[in-house]
C-alpha atoms as a PDB file:
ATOM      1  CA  UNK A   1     119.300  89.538  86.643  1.00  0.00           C
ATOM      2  CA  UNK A   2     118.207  91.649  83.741  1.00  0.00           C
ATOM      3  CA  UNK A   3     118.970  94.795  84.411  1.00  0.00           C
ATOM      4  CA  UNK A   4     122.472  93.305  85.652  1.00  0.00           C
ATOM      5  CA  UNK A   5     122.510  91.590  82.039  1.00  0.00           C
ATOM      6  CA  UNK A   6     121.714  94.744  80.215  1.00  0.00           C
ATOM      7  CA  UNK A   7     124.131  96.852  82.112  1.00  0.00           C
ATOM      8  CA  UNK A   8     127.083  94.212  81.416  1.00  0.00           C
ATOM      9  CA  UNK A   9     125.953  94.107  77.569  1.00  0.00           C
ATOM     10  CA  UNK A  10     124.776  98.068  76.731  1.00  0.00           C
ATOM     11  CA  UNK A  11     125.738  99.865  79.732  1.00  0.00           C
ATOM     12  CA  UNK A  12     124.603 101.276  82.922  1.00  0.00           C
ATOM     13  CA  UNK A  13     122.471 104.054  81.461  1.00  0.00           C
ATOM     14  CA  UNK A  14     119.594 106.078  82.708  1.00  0.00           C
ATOM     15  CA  UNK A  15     116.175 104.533  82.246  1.00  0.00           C
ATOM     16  CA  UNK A  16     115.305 107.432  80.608  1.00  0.00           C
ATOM     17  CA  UNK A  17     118.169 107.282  77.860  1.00  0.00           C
ATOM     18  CA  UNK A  18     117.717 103.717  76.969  1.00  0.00           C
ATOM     19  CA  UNK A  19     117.107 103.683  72.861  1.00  0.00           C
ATOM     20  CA  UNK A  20     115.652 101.439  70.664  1.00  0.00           C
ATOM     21  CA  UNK A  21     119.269 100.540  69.055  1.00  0.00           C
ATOM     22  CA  UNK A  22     120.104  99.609  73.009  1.00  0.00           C
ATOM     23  CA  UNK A  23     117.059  97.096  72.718  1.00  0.00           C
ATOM     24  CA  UNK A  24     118.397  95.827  69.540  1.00  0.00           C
ATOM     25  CA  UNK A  25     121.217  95.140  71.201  1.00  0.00           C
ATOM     26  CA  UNK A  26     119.978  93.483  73.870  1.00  0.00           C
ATOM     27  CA  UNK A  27     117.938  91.418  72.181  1.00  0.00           C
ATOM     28  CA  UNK A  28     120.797  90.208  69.555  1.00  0.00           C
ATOM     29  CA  UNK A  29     122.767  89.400  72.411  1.00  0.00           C
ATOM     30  CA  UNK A  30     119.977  87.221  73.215  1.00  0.00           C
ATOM     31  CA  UNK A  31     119.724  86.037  69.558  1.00  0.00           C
ATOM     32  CA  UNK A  32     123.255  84.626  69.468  1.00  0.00           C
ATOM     33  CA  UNK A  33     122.928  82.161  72.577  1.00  0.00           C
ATOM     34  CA  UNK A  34     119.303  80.852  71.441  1.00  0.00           C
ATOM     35  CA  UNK A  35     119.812  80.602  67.486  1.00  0.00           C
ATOM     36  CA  UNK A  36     123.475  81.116  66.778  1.00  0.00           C
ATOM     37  CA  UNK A  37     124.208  82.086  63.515  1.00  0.00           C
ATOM     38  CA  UNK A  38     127.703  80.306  63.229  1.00  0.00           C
ATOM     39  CA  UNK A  39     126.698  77.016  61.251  1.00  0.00           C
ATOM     40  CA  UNK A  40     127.182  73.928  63.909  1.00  0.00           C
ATOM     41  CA  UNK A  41     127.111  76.512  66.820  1.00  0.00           C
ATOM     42  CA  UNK A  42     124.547  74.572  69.450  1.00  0.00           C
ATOM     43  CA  UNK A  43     121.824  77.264  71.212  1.00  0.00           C
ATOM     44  CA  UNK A  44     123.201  77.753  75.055  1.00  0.00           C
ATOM     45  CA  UNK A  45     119.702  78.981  75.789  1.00  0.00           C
ATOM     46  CA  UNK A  46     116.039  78.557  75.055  1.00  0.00           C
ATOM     47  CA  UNK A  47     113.710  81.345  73.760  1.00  0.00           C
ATOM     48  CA  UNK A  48     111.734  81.935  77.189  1.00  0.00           C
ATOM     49  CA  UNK A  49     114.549  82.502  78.948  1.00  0.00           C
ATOM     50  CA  UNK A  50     115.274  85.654  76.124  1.00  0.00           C
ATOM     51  CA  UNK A  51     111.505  86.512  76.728  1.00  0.00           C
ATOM     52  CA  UNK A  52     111.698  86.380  80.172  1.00  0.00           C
ATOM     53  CA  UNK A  53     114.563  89.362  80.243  1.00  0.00           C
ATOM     54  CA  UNK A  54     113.330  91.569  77.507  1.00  0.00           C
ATOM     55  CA  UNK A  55     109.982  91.066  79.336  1.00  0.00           C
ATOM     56  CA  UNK A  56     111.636  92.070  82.230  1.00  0.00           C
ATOM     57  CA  UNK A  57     112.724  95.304  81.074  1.00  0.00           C
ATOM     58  CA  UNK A  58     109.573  96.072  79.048  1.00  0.00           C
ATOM     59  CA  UNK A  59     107.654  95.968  82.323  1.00  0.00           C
ATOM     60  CA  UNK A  60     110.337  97.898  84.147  1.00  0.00           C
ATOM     61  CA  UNK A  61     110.356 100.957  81.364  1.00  0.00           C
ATOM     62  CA  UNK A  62     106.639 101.065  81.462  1.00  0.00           C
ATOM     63  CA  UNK A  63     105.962 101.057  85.017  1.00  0.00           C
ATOM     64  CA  UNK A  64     109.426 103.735  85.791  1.00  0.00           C
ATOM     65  CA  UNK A  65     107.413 106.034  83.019  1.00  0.00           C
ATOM     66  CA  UNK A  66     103.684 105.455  84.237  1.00  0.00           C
ATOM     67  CA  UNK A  67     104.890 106.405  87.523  1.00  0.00           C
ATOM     68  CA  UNK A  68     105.633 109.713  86.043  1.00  0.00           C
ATOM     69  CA  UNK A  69     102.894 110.550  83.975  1.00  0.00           C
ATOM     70  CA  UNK A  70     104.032 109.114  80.946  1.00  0.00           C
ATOM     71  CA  UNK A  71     102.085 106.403  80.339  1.00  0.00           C
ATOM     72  CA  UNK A  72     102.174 106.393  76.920  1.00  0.00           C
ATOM     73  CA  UNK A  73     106.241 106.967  76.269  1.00  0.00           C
ATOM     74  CA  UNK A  74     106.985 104.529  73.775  1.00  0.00           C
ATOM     75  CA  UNK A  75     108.422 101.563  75.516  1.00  0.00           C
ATOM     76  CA  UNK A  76     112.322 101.028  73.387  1.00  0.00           C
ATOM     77  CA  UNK A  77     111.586  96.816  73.993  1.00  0.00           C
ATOM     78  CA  UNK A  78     107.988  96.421  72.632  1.00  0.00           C
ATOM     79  CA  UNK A  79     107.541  93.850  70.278  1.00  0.00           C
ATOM     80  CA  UNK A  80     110.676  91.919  70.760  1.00  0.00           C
ATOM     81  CA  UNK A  81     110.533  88.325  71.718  1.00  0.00           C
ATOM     82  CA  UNK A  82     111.049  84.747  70.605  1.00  0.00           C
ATOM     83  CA  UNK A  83     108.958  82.277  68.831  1.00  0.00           C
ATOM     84  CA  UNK A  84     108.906  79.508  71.381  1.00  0.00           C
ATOM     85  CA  UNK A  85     108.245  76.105  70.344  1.00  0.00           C
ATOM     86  CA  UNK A  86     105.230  74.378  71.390  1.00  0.00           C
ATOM     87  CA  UNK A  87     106.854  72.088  74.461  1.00  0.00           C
ATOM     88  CA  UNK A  88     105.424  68.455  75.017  1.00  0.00           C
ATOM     89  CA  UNK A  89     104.915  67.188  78.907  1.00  0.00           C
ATOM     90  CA  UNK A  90     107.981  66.321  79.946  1.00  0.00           C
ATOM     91  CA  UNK A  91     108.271  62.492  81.201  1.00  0.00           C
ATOM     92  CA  UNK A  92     107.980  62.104  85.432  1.00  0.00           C
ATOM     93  CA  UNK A  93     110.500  59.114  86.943  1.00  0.00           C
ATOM     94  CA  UNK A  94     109.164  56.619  88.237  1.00  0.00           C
ATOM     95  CA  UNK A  95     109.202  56.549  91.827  1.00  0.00           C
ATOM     96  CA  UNK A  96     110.766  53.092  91.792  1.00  0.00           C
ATOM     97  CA  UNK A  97     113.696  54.761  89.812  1.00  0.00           C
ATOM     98  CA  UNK A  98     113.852  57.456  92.146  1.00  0.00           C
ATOM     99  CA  UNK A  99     114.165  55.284  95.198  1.00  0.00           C
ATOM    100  CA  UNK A 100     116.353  52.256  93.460  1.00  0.00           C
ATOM    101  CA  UNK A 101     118.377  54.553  91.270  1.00  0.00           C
ATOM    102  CA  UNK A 102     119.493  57.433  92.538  1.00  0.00           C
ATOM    103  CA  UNK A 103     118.513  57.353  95.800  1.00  0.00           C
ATOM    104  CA  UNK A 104     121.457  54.807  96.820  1.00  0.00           C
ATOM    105  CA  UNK A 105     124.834  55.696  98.108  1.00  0.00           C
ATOM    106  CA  UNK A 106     126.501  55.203  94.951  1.00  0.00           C
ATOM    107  CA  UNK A 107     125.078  56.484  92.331  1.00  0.00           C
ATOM    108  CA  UNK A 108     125.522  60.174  92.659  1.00  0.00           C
ATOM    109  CA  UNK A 109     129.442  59.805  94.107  1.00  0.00           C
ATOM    110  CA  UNK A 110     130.657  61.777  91.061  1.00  0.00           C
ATOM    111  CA  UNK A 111     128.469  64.728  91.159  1.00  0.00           C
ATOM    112  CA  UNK A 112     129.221  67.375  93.505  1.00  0.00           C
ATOM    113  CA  UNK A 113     128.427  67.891  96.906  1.00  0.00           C
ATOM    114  CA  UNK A 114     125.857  71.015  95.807  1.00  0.00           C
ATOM    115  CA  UNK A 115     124.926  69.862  92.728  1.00  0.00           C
ATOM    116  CA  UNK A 116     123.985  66.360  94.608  1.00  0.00           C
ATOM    117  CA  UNK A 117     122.084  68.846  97.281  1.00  0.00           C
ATOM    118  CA  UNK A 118     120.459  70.278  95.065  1.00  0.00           C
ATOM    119  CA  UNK A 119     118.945  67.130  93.064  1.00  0.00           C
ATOM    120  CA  UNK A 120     117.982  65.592  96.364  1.00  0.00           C
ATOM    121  CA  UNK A 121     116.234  68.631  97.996  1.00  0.00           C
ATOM    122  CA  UNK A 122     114.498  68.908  94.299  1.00  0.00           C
ATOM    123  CA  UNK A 123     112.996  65.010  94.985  1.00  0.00           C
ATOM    124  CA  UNK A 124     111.901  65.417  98.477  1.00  0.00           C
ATOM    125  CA  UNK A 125     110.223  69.734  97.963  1.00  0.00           C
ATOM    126  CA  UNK A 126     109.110  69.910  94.303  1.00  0.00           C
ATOM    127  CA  UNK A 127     110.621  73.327  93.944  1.00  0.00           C
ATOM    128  CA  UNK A 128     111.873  74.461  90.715  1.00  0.00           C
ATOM    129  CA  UNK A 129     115.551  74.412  90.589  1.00  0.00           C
ATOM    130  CA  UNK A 130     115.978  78.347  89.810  1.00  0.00           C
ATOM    131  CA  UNK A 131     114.040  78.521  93.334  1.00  0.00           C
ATOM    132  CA  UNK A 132     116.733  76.146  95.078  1.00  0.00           C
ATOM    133  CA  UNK A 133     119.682  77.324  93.925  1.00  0.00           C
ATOM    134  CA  UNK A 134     119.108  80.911  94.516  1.00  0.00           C
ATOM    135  CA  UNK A 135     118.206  80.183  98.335  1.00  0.00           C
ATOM    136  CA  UNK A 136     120.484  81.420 101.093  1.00  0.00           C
ATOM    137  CA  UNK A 137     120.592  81.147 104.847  1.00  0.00           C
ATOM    138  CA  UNK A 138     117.533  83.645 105.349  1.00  0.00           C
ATOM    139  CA  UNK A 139     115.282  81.067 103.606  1.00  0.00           C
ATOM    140  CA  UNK A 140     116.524  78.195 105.404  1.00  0.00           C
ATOM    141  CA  UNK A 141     114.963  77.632 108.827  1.00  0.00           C
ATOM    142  CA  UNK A 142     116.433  74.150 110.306  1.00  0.00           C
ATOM    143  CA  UNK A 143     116.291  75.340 114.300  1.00  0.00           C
ATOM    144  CA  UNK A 144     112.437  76.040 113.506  1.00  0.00           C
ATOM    145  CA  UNK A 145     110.153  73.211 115.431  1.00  0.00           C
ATOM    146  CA  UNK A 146     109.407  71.874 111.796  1.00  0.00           C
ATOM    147  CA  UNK A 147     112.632  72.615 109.573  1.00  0.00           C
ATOM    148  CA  UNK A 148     111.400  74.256 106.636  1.00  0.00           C
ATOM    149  CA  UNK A 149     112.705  76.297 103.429  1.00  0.00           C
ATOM    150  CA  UNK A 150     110.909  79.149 102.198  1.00  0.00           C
ATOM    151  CA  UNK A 151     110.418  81.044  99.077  1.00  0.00           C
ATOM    152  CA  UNK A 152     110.435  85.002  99.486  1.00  0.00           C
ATOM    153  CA  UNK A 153     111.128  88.068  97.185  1.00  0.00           C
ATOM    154  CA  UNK A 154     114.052  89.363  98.806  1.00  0.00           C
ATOM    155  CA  UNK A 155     115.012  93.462  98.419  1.00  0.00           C
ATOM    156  CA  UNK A 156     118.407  93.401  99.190  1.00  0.00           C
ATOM    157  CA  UNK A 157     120.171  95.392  96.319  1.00  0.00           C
ATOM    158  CA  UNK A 158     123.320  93.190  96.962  1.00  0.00           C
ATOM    159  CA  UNK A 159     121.017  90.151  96.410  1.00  0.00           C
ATOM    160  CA  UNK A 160     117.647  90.791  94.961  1.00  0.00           C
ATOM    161  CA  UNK A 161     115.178  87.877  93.954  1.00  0.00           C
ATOM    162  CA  UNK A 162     112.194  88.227  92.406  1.00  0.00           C
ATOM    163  CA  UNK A 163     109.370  85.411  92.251  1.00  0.00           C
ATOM    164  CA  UNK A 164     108.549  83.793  88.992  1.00  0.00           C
ATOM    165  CA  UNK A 165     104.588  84.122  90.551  1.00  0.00           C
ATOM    166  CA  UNK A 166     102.749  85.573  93.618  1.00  0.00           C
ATOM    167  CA  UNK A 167     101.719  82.136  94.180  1.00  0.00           C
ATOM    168  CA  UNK A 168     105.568  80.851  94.143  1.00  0.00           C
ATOM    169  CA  UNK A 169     105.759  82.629  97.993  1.00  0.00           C
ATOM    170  CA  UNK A 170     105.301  79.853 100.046  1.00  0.00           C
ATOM    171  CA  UNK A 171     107.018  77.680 102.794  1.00  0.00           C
ATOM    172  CA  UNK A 172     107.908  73.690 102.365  1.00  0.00           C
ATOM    173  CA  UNK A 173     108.993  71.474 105.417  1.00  0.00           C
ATOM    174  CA  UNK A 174     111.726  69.578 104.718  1.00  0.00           C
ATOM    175  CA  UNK A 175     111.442  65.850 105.207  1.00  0.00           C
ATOM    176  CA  UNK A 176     114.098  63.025 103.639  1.00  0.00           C
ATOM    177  CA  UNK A 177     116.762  63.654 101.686  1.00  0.00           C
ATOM    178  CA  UNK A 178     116.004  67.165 101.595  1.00  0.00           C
ATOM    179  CA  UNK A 179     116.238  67.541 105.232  1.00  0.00           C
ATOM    180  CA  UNK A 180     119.865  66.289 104.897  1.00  0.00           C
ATOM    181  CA  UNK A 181     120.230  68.229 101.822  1.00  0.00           C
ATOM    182  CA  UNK A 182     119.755  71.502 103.832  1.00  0.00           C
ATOM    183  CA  UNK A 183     121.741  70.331 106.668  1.00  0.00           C
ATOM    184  CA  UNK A 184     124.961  69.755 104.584  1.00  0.00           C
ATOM    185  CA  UNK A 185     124.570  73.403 103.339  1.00  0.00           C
ATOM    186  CA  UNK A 186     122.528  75.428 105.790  1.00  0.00           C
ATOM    187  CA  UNK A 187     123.445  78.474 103.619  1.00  0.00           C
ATOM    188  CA  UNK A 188     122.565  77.396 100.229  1.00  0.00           C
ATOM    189  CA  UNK A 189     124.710  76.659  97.155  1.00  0.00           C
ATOM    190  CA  UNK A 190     126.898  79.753  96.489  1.00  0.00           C
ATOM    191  CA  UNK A 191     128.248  77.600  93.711  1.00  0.00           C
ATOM    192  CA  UNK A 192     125.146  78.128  91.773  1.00  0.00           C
ATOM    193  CA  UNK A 193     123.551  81.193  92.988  1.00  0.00           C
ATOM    194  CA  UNK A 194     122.119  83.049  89.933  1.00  0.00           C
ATOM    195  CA  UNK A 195     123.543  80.209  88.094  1.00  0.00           C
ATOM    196  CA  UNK A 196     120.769  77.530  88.025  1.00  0.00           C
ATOM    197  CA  UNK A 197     121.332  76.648  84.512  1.00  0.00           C
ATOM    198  CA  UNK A 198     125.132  75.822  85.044  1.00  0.00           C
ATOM    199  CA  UNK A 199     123.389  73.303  87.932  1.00  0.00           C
ATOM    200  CA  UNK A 200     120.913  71.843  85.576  1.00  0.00           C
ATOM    201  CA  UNK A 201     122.986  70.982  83.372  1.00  0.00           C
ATOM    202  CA  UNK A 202     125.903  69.752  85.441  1.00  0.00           C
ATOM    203  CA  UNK A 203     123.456  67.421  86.915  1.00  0.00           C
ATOM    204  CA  UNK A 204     121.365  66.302  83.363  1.00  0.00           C
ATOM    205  CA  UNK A 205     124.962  65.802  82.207  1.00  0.00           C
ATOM    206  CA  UNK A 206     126.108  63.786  85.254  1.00  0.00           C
ATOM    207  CA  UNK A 207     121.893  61.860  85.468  1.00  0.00           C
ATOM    208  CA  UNK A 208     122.639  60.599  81.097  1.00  0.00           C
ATOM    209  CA  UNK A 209     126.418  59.459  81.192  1.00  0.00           C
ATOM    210  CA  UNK A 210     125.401  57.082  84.659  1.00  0.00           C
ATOM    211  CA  UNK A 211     122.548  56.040  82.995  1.00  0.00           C
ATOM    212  CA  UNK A 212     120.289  57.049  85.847  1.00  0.00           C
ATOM    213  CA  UNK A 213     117.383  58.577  83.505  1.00  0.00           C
ATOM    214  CA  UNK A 214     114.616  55.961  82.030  1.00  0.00           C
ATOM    215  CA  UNK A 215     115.331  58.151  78.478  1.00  0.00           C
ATOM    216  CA  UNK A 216     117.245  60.802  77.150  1.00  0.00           C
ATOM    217  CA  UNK A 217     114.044  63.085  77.460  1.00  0.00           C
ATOM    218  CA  UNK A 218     114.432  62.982  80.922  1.00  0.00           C
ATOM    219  CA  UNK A 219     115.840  65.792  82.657  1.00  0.00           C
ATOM    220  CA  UNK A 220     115.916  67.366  86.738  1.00  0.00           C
ATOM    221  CA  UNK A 221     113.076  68.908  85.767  1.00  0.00           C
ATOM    222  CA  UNK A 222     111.110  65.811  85.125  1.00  0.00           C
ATOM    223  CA  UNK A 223     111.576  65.154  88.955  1.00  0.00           C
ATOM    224  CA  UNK A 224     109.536  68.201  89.296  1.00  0.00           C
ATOM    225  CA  UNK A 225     106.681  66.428  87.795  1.00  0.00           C
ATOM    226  CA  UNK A 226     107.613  63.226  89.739  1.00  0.00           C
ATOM    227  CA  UNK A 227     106.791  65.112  92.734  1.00  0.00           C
ATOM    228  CA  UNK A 228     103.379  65.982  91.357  1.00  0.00           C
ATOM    229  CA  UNK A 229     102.559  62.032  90.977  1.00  0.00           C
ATOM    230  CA  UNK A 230     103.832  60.982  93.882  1.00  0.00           C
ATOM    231  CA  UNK A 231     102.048  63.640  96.053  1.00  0.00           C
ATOM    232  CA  UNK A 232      98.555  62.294  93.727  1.00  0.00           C
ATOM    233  CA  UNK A 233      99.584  59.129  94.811  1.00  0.00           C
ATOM    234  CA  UNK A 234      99.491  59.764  98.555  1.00  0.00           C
ATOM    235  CA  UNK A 235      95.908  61.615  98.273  1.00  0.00           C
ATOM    236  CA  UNK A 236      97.595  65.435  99.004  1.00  0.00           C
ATOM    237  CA  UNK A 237      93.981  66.965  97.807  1.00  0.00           C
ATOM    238  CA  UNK A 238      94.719  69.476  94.768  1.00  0.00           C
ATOM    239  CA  UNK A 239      94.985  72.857  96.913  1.00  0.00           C
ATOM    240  CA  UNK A 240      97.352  71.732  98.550  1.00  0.00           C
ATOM    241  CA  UNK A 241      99.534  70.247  95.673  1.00  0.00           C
ATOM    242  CA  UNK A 242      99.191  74.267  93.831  1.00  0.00           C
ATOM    243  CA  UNK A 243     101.019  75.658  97.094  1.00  0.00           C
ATOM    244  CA  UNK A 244     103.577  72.856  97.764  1.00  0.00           C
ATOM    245  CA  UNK A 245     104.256  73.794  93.681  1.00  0.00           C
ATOM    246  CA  UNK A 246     103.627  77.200  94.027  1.00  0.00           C
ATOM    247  CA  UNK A 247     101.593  77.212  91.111  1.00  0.00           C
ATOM    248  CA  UNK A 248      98.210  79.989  91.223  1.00  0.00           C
ATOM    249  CA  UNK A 249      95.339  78.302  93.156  1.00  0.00           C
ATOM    250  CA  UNK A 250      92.530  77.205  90.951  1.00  0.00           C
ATOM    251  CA  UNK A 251      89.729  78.638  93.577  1.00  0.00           C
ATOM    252  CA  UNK A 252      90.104  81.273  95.615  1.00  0.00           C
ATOM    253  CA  UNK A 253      92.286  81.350  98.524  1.00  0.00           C
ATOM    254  CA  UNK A 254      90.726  80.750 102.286  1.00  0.00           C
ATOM    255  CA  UNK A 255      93.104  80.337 105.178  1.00  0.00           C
ATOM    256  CA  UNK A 256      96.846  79.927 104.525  1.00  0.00           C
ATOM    257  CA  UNK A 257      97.086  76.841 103.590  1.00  0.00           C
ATOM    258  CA  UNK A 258      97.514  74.604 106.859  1.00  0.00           C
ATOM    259  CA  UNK A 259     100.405  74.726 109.756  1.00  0.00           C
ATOM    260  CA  UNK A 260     103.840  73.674 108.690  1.00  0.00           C
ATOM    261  CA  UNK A 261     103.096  70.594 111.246  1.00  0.00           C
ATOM    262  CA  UNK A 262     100.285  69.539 109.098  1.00  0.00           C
ATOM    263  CA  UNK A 263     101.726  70.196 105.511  1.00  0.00           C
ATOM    264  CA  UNK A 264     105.309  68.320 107.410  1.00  0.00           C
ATOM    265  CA  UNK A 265     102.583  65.264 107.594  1.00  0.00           C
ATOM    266  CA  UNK A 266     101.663  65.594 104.337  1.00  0.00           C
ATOM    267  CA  UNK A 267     105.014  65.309 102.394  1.00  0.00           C
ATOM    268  CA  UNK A 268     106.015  62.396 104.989  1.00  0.00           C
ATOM    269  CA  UNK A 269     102.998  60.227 103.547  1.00  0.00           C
ATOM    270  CA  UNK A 270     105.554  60.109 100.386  1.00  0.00           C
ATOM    271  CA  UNK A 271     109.273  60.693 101.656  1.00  0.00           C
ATOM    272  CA  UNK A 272     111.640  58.195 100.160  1.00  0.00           C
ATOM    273  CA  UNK A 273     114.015  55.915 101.451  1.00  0.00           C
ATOM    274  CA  UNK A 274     117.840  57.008 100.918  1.00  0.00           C
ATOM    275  CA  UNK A 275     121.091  56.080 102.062  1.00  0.00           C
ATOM    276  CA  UNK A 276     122.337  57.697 104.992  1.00  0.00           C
ATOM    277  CA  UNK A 277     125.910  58.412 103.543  1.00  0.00           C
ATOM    278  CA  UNK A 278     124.513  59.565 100.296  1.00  0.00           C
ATOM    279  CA  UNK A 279     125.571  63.382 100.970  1.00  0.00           C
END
């Protein structure tokens, strides 16, 4: 997304004619959407998400000219970034709100049918929504003995995705709501694909004016950490609670992790109730 960001905003150029002034530019496009200058003009982005594409490209340029020899070509996107603020935990729901709340036919009539997908299958897999709304019917494996979604770098140049980690590769059986979430769209959410902010915040937007978050500071991505407490709260030992988050394991890795049978077990120790016409 990137390089399709920095070809839309400077050009499709060479690697090897890419300036400084075309970092500049890059990088005051990224300016203007996390601290506009225009007085009453609210950001439309956070500074990671500028760090994360200049970073992008700063790896890319060094790596294309290391590969040739150059290893010491001065790389046009050094030392540009963001100051990012210092972010607090963000709050978890309460599983009672999660099951009493939303979890009920209707409360989530008014969002979307993909949008509403995609908040279920984020309470029932943990997976960050940038990793749900980008999958498509290669990831999704309902005929499998244990439905299951997984989370692959794919090389197609028509649709590449790159992991956010090594350790974000991983496969999640679907149980609950998610389970019906994938069976509604067994192809993913074209709606949002590459567009997982416009998802997040359809569905923040939809969660505050219902009243169906505890505060303002929650957010879909406090489910996220929901997920973390409730699989604590059905003993899932912490090994196994890095790869259903597909966070770096903390020791190092024996075995794969268990059969999708076994993890399947696992995740049904904590599945929620839910209305059955709530998709």
């Amino acid at each position: 997304r990137a390089v399709r960001n920095f070809i839309e905003i400077v050009g499709d150029k060479s690697i090897v004619d890419i300036t400084r002034d075309d970092a500049h530019k890059f990088y005051r496009y990224w300016l203007a959407r996390i601290a506009p200058a225009e007085h009453g003009k609210k950001p439309t982005h956070t500074a990671s998400s500028g760090n994360r594409q200049i970073g992008e490209l700063r790896k890319i340029y060094r790596e294309y000219h290391a590969f040739m020899g150059e290893e010491n070509k001065l790389n046009p996107f050094a030392g540009l970034s963001f100051e990012e603020r210092k972010k607090g935990k963000r709050p978890a729901f309460p599983t009672s709100w999660l099951r009493d709340k939303i979890l009920n036919a209707h409360a989530l009539k008014g969002l979307n049918e993909e949008a509403r997908a995609i908040l279920l299958a984020t309470i029932e897999t943990g997976a960050r929504p940038s990793e749900t709304c980008n999958l498509d019917a290669s990831n999704i494996h309902l005929d499998a003995p244990v439905p299951y979604i997984s989370f692959v770098e794919r090389d197609d140049p028509e649709a590449p995705r790159e992991l956010k980690t090594a350790a974000s590769e991983r496969e999640i059986p679907l149980v609950g709501a998610a389970l019906l979430a994938f069976q509604k769209f067994p192809n993913g959410f074209p709606r949002y694909r590459e567009k997982e902010e416009a998802a997040c915040a359809a569905i923040n937007k939809y969660l505050r004016e219902n009243k169906l978050v505890p505060s303002q500071k929650h957010t879909l991505y406090s489910i996220r950490h929901s997920f973390e407490d409730r699989m604590k709260e059905a003993g899932i030992d912490g090994e196994m609670r890095e790869i259903f988050f597909g966070h770096r394991r903390s020791r190092q890795e024996y075995g794969s992790g268990g059969a999708l049978e076994w993890r399947r077990s696992l995740l049904e120790r904590m599945v929620l109730p839910f209305d059955g016409d709530i998709l």
